[in-house]
PDB file of N, CA and C in Angstrom:
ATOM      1  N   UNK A   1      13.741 -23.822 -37.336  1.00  0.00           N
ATOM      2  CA  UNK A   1      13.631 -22.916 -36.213  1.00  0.00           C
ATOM      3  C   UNK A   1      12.545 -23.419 -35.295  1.00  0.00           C
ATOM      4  N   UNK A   2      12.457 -23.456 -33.801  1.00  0.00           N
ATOM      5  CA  UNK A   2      11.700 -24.090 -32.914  1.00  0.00           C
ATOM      6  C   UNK A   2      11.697 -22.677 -31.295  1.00  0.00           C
ATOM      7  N   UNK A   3       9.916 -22.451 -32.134  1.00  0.00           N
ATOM      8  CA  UNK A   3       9.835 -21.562 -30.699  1.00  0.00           C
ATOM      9  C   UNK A   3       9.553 -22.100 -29.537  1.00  0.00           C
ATOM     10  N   UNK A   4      10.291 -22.087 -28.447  1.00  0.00           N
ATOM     11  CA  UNK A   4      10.303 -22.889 -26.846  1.00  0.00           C
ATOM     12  C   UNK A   4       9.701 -24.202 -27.187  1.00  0.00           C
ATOM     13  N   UNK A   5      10.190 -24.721 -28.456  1.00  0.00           N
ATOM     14  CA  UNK A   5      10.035 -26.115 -28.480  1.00  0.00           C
ATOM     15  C   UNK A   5       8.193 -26.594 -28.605  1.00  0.00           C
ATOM     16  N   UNK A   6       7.411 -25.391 -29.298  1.00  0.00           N
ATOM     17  CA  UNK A   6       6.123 -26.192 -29.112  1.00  0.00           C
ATOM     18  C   UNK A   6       5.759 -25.587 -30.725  1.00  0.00           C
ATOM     19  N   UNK A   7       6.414 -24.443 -31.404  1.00  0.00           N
ATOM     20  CA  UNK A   7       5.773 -24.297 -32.666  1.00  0.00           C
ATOM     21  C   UNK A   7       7.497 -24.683 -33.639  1.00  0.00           C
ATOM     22  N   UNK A   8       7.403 -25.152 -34.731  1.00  0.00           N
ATOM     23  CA  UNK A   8       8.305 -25.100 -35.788  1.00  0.00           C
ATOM     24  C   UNK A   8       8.142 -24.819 -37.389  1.00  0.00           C
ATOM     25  N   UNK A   9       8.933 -24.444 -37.645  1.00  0.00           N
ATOM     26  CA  UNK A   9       8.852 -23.724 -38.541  1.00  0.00           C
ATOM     27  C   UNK A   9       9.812 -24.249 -39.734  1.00  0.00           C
ATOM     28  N   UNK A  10       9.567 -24.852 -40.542  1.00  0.00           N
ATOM     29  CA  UNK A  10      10.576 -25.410 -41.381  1.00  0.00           C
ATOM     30  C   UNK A  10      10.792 -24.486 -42.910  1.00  0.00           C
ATOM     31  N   UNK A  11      11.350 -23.957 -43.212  1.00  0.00           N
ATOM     32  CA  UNK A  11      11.882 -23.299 -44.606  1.00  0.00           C
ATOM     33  C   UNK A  11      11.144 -23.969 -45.881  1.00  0.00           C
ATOM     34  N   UNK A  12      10.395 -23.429 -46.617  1.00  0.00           N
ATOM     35  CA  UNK A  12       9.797 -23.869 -47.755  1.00  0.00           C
ATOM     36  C   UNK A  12       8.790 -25.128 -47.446  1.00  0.00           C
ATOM     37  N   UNK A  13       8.423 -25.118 -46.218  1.00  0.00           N
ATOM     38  CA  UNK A  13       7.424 -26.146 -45.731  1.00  0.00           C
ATOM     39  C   UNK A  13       6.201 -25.681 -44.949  1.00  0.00           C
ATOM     40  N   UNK A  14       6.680 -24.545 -43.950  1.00  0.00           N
ATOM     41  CA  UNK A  14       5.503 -24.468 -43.053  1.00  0.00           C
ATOM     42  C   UNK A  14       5.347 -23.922 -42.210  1.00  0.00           C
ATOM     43  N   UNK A  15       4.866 -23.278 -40.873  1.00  0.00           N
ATOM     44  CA  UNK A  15       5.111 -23.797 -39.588  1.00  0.00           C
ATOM     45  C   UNK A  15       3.853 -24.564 -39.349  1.00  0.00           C
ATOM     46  N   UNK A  16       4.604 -25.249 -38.085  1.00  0.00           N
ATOM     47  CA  UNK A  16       3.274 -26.738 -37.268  1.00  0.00           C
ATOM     48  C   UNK A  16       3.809 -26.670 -35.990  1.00  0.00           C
ATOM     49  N   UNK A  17       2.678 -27.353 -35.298  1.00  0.00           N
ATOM     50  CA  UNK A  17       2.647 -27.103 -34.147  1.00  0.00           C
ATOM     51  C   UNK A  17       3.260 -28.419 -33.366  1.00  0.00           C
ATOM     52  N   UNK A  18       4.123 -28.330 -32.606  1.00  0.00           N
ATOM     53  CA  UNK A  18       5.400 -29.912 -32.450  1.00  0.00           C
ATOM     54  C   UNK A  18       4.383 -30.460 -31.911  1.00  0.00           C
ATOM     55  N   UNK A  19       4.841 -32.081 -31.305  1.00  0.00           N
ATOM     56  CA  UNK A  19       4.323 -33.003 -30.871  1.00  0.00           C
ATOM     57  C   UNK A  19       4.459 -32.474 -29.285  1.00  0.00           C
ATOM     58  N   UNK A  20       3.283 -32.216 -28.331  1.00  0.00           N
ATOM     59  CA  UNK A  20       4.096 -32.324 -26.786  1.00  0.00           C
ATOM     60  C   UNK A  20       3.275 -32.494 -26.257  1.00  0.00           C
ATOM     61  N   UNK A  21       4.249 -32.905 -25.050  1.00  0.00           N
ATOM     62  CA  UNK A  21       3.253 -33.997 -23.703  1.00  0.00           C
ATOM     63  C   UNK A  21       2.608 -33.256 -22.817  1.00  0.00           C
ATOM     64  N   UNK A  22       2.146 -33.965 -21.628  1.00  0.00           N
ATOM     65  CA  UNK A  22       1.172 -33.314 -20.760  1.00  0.00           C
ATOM     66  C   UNK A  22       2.399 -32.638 -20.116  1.00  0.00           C
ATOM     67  N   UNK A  23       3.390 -33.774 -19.908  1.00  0.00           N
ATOM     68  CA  UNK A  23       4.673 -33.569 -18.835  1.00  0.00           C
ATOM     69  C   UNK A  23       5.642 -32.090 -19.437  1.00  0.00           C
ATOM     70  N   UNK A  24       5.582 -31.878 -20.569  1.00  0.00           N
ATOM     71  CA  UNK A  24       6.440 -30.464 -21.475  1.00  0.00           C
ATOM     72  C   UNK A  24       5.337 -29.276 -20.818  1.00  0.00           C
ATOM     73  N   UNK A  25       3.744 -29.497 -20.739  1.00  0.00           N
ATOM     74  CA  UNK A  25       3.401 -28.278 -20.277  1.00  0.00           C
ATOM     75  C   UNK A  25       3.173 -27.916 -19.136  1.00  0.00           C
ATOM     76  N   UNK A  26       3.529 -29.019 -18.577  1.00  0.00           N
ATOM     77  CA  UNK A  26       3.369 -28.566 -17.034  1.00  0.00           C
ATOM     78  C   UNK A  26       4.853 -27.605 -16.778  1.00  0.00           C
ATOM     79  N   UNK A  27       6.248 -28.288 -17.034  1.00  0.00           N
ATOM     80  CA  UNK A  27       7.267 -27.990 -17.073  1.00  0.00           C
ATOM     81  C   UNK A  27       7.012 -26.425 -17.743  1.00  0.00           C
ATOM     82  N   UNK A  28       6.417 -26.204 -18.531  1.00  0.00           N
ATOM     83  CA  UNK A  28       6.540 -24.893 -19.064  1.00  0.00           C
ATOM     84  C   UNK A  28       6.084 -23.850 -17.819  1.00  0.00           C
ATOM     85  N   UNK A  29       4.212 -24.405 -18.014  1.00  0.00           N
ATOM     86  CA  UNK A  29       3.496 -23.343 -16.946  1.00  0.00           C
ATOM     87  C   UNK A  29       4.800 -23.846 -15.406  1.00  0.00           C
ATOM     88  N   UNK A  30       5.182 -24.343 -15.295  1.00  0.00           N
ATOM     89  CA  UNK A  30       6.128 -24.456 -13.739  1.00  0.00           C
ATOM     90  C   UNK A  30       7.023 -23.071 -13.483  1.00  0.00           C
ATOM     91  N   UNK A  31       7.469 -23.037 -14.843  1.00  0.00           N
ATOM     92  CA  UNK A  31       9.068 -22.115 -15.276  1.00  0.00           C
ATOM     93  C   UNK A  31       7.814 -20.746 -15.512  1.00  0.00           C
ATOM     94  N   UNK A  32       6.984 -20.683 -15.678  1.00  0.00           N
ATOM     95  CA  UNK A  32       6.377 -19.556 -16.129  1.00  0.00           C
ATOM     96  C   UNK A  32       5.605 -18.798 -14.616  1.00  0.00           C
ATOM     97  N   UNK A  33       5.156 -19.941 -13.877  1.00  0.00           N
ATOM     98  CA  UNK A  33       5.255 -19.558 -12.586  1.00  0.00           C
ATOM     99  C   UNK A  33       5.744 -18.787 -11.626  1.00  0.00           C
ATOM    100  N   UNK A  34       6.692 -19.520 -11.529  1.00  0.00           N
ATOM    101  CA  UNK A  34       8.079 -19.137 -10.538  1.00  0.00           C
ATOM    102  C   UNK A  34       8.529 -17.948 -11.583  1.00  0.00           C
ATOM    103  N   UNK A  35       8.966 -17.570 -12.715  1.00  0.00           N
ATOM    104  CA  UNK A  35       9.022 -16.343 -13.240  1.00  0.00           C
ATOM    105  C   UNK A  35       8.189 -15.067 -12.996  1.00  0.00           C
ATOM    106  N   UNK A  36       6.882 -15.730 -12.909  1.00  0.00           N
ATOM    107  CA  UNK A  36       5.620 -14.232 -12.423  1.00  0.00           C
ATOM    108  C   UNK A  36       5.659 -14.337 -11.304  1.00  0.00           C
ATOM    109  N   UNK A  37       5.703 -14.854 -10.263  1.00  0.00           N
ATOM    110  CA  UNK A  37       6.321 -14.699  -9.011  1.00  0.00           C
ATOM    111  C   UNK A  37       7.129 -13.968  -8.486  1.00  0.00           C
ATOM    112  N   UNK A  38       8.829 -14.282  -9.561  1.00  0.00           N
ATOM    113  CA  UNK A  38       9.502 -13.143  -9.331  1.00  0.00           C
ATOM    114  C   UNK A  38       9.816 -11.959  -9.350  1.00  0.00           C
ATOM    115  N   UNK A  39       8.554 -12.015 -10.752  1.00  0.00           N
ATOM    116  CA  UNK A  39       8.567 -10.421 -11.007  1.00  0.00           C
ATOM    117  C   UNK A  39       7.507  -9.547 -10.275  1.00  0.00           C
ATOM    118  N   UNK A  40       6.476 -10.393  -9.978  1.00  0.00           N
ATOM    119  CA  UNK A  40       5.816  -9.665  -9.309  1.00  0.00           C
ATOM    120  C   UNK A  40       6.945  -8.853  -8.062  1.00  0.00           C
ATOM    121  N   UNK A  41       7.198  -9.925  -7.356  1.00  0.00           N
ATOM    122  CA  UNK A  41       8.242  -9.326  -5.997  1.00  0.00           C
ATOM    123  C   UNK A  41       8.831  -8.326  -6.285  1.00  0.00           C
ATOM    124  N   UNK A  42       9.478  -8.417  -7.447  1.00  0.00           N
ATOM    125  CA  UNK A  42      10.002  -7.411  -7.693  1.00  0.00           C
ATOM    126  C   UNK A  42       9.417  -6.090  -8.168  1.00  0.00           C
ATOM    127  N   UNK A  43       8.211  -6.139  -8.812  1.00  0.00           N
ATOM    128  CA  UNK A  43       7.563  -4.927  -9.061  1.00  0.00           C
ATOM    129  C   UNK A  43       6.972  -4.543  -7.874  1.00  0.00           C
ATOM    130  N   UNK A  44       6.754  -5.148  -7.365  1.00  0.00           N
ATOM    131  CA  UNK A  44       6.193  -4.310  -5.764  1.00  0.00           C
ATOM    132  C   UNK A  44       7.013  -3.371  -5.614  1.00  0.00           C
ATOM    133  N   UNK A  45       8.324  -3.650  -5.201  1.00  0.00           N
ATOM    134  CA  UNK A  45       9.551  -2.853  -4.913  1.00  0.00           C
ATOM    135  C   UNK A  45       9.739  -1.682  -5.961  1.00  0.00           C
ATOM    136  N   UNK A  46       9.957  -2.385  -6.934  1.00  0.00           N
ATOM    137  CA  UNK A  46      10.263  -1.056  -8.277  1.00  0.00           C
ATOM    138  C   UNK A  46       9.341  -0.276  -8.978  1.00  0.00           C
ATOM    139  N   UNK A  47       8.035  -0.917  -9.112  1.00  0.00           N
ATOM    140  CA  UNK A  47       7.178  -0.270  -9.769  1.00  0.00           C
ATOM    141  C   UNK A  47       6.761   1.374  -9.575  1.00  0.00           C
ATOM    142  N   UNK A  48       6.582   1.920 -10.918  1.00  0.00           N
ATOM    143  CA  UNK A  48       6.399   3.572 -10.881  1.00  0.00           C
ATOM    144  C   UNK A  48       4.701   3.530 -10.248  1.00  0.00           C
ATOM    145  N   UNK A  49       4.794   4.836 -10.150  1.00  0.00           N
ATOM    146  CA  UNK A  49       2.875   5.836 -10.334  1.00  0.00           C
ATOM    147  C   UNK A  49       2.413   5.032 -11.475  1.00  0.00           C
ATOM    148  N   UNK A  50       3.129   5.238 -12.784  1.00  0.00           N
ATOM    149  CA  UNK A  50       2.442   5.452 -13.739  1.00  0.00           C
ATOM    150  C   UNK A  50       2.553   4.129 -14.549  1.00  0.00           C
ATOM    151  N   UNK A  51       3.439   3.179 -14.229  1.00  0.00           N
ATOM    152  CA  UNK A  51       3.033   1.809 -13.976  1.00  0.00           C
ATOM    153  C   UNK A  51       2.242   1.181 -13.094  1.00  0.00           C
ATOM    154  N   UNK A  52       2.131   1.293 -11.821  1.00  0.00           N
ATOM    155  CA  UNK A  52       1.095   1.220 -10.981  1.00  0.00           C
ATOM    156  C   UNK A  52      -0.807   1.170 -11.643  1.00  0.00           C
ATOM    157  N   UNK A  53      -0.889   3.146 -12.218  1.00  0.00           N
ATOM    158  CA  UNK A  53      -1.844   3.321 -12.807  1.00  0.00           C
ATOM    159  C   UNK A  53      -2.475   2.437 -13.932  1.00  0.00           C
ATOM    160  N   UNK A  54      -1.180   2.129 -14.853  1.00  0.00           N
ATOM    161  CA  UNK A  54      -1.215   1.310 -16.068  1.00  0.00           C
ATOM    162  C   UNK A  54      -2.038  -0.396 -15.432  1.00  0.00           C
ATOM    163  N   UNK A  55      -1.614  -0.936 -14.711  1.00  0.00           N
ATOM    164  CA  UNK A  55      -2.007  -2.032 -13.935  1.00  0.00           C
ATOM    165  C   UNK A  55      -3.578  -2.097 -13.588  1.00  0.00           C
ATOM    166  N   UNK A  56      -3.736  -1.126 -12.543  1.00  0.00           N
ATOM    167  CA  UNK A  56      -4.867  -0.806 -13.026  1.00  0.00           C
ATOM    168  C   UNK A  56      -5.898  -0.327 -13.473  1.00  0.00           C
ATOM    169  N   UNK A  57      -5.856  -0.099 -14.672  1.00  0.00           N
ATOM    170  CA  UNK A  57      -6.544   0.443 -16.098  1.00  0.00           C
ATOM    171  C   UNK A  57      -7.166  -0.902 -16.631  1.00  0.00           C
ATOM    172  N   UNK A  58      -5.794  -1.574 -16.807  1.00  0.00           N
ATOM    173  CA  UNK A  58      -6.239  -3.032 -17.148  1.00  0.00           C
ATOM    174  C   UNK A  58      -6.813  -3.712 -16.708  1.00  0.00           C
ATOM    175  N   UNK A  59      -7.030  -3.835 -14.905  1.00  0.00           N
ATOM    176  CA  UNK A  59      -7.506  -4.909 -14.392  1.00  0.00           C
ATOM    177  C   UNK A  59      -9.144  -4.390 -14.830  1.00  0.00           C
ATOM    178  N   UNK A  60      -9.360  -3.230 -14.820  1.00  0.00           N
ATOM    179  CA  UNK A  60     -10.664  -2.779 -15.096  1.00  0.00           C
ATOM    180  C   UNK A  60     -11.030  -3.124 -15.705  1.00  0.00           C
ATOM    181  N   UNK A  61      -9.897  -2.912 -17.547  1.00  0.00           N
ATOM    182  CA  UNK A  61     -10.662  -3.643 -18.514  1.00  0.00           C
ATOM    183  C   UNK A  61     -10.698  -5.035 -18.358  1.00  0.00           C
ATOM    184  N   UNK A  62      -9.981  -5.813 -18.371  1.00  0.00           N
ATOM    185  CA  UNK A  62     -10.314  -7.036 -17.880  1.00  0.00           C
ATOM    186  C   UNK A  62     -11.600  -7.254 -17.242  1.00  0.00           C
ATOM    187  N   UNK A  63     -12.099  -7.175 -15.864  1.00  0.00           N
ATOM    188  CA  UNK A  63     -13.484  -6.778 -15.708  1.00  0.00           C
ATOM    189  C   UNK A  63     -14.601  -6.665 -16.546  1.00  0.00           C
ATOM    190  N   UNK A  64     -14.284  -5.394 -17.627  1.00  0.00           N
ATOM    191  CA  UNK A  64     -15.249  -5.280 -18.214  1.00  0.00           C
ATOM    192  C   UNK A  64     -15.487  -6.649 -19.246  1.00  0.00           C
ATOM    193  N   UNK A  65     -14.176  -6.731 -19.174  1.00  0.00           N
ATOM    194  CA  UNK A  65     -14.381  -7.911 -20.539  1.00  0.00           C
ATOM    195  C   UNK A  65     -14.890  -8.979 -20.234  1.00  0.00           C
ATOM    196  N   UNK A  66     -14.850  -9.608 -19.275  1.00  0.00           N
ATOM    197  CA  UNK A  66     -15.007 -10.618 -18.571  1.00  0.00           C
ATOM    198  C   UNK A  66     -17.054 -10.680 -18.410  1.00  0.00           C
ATOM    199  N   UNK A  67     -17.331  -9.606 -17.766  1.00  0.00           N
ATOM    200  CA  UNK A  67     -19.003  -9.404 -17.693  1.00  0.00           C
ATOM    201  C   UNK A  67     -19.488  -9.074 -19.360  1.00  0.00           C
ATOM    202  N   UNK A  68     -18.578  -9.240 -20.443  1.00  0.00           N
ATOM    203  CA  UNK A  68     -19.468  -8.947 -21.490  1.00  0.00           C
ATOM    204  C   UNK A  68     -18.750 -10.650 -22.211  1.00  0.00           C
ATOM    205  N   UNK A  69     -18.046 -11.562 -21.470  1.00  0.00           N
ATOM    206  CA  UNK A  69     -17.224 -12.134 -22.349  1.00  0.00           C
ATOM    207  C   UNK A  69     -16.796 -12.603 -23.455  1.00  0.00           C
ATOM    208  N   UNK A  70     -15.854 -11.336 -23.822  1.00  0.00           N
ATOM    209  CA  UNK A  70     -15.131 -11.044 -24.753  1.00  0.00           C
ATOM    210  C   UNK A  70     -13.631 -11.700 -24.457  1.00  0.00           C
ATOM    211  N   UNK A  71     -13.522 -12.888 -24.867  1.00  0.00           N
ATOM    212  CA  UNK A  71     -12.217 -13.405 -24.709  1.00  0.00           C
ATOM    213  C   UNK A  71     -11.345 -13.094 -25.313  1.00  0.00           C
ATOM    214  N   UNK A  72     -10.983 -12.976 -26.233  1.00  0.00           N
ATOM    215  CA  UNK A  72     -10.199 -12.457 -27.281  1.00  0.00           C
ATOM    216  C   UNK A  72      -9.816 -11.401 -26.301  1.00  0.00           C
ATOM    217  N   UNK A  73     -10.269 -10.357 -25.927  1.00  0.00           N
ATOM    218  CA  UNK A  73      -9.859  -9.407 -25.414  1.00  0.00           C
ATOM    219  C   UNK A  73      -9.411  -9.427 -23.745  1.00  0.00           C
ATOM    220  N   UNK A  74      -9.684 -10.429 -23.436  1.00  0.00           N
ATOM    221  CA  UNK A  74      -9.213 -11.069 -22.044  1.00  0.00           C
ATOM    222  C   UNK A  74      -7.724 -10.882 -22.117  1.00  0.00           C
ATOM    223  N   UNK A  75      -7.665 -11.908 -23.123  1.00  0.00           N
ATOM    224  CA  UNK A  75      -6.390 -12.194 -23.507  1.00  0.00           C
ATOM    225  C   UNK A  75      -5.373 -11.460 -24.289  1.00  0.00           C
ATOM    226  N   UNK A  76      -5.561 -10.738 -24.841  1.00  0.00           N
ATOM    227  CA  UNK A  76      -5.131  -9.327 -25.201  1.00  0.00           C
ATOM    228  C   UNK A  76      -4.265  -8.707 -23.589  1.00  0.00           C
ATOM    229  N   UNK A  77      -5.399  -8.232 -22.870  1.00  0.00           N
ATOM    230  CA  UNK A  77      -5.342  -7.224 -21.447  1.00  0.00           C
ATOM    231  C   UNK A  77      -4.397  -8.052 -20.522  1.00  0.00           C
ATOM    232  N   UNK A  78      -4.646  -9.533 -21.190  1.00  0.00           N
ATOM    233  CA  UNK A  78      -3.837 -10.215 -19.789  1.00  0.00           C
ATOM    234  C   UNK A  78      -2.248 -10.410 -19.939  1.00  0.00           C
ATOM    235  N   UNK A  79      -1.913 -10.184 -21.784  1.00  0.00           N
ATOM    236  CA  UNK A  79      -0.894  -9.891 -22.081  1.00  0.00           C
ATOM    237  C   UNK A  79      -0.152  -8.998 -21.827  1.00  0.00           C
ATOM    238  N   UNK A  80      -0.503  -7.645 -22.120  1.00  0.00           N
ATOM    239  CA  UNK A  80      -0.503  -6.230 -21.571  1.00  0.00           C
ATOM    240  C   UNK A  80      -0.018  -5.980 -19.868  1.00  0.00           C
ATOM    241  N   UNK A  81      -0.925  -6.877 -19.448  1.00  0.00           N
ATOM    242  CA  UNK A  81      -1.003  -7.101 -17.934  1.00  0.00           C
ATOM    243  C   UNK A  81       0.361  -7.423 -17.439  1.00  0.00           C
ATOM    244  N   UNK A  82       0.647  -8.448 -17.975  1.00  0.00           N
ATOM    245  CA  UNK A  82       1.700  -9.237 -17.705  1.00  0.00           C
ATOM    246  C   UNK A  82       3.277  -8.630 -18.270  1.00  0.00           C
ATOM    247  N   UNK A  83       3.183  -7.850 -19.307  1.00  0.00           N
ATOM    248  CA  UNK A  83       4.303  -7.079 -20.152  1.00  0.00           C
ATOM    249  C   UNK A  83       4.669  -6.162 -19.081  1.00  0.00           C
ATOM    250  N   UNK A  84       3.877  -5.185 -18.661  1.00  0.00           N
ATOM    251  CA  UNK A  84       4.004  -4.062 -17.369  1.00  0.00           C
ATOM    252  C   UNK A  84       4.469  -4.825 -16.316  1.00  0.00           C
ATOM    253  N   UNK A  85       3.908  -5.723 -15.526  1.00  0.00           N
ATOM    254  CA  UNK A  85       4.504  -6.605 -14.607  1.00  0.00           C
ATOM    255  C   UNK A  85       5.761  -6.616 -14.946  1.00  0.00           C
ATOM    256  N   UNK A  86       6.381  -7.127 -15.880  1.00  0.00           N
ATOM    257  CA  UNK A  86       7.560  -7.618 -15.983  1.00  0.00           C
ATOM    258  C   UNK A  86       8.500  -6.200 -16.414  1.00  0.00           C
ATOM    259  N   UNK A  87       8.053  -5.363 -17.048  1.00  0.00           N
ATOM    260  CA  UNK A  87       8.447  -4.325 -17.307  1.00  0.00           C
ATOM    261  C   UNK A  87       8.916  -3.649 -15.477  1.00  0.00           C
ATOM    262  N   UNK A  88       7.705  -3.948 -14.744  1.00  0.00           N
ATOM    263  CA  UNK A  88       8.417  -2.668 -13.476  1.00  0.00           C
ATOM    264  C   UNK A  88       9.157  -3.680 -12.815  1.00  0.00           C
ATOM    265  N   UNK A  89       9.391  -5.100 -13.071  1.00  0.00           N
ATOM    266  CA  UNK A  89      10.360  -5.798 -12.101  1.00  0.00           C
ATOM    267  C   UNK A  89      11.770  -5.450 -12.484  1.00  0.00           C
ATOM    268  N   UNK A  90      12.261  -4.428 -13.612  1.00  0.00           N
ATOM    269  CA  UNK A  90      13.404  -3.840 -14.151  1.00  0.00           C
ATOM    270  C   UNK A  90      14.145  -5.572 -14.015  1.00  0.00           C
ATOM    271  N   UNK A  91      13.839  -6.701 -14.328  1.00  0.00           N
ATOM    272  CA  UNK A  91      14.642  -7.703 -14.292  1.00  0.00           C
ATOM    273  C   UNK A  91      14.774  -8.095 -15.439  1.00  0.00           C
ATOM    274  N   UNK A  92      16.361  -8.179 -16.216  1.00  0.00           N
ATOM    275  CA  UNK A  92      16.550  -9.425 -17.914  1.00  0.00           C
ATOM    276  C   UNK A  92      15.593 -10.902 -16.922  1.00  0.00           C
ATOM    277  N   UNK A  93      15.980 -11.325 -15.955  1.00  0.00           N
ATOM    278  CA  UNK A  93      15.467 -12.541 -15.965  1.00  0.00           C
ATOM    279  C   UNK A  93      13.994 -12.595 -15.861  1.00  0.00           C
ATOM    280  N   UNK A  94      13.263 -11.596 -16.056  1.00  0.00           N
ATOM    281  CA  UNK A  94      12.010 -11.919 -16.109  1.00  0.00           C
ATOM    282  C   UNK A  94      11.214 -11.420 -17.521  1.00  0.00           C
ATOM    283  N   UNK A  95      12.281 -11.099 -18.197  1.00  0.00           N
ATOM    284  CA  UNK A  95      11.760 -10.649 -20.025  1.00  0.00           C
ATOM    285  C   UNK A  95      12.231  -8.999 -20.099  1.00  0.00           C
ATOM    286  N   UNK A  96      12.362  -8.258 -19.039  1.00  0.00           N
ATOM    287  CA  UNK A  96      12.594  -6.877 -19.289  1.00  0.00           C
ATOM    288  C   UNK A  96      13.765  -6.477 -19.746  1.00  0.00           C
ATOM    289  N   UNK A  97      13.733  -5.582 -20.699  1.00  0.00           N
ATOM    290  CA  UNK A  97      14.659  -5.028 -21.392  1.00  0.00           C
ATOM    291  C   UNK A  97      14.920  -3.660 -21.487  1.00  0.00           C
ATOM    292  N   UNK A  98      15.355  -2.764 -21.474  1.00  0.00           N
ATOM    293  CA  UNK A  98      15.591  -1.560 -20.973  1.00  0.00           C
ATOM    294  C   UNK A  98      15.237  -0.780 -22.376  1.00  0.00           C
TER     295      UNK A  98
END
């Protein structure tokens, strides 16, 4: 089994982390780009109140985290961050699922 081609996982062996190039992550962050892009556009348009609110709650915490830096938790919020994003772009092509 091979997640987006950068972790694998072999049956009674392991998982490891594949071999990849500079050129595989650029290609990734490229496609990951142009994806938050679209969803943003699109959450402009669709996004609720209470997605809106949710947005920023986070950017706050983020903030906070950032002046105490707490990375771990950056990255946590920026996940979160990004789930809602894609959540109010109501788009399958940008990860949302109903």
């Amino acid at each position: 089994w091979n997640w987006e081609g950068f972790v694998v996982m072999m049956p009674l062996r392991g998982t490891y982390v594949a071999d990849i190039s500079l050129k595989d992550v650029v290609q990734v962050f490229e496609i990951r780009s142009a994806l938050e892009e679209l969803a943003a556009g699109l959450a402009a348009e669709r996004i609720t109140p209470d997605e809106l609110e949710e947005l920023e709650r986070i950017v706050v915490e983020i903030s906070e985290y950032i002046a105490r830096d707490e990375f771990d938790k950056i990255v946590d919020a920026d996940i979160r961050f990004h789930g809602v994003l894609y959540r109010a772009s109501r788009s399958p092509a940008c990860g949302y699922t109903s």
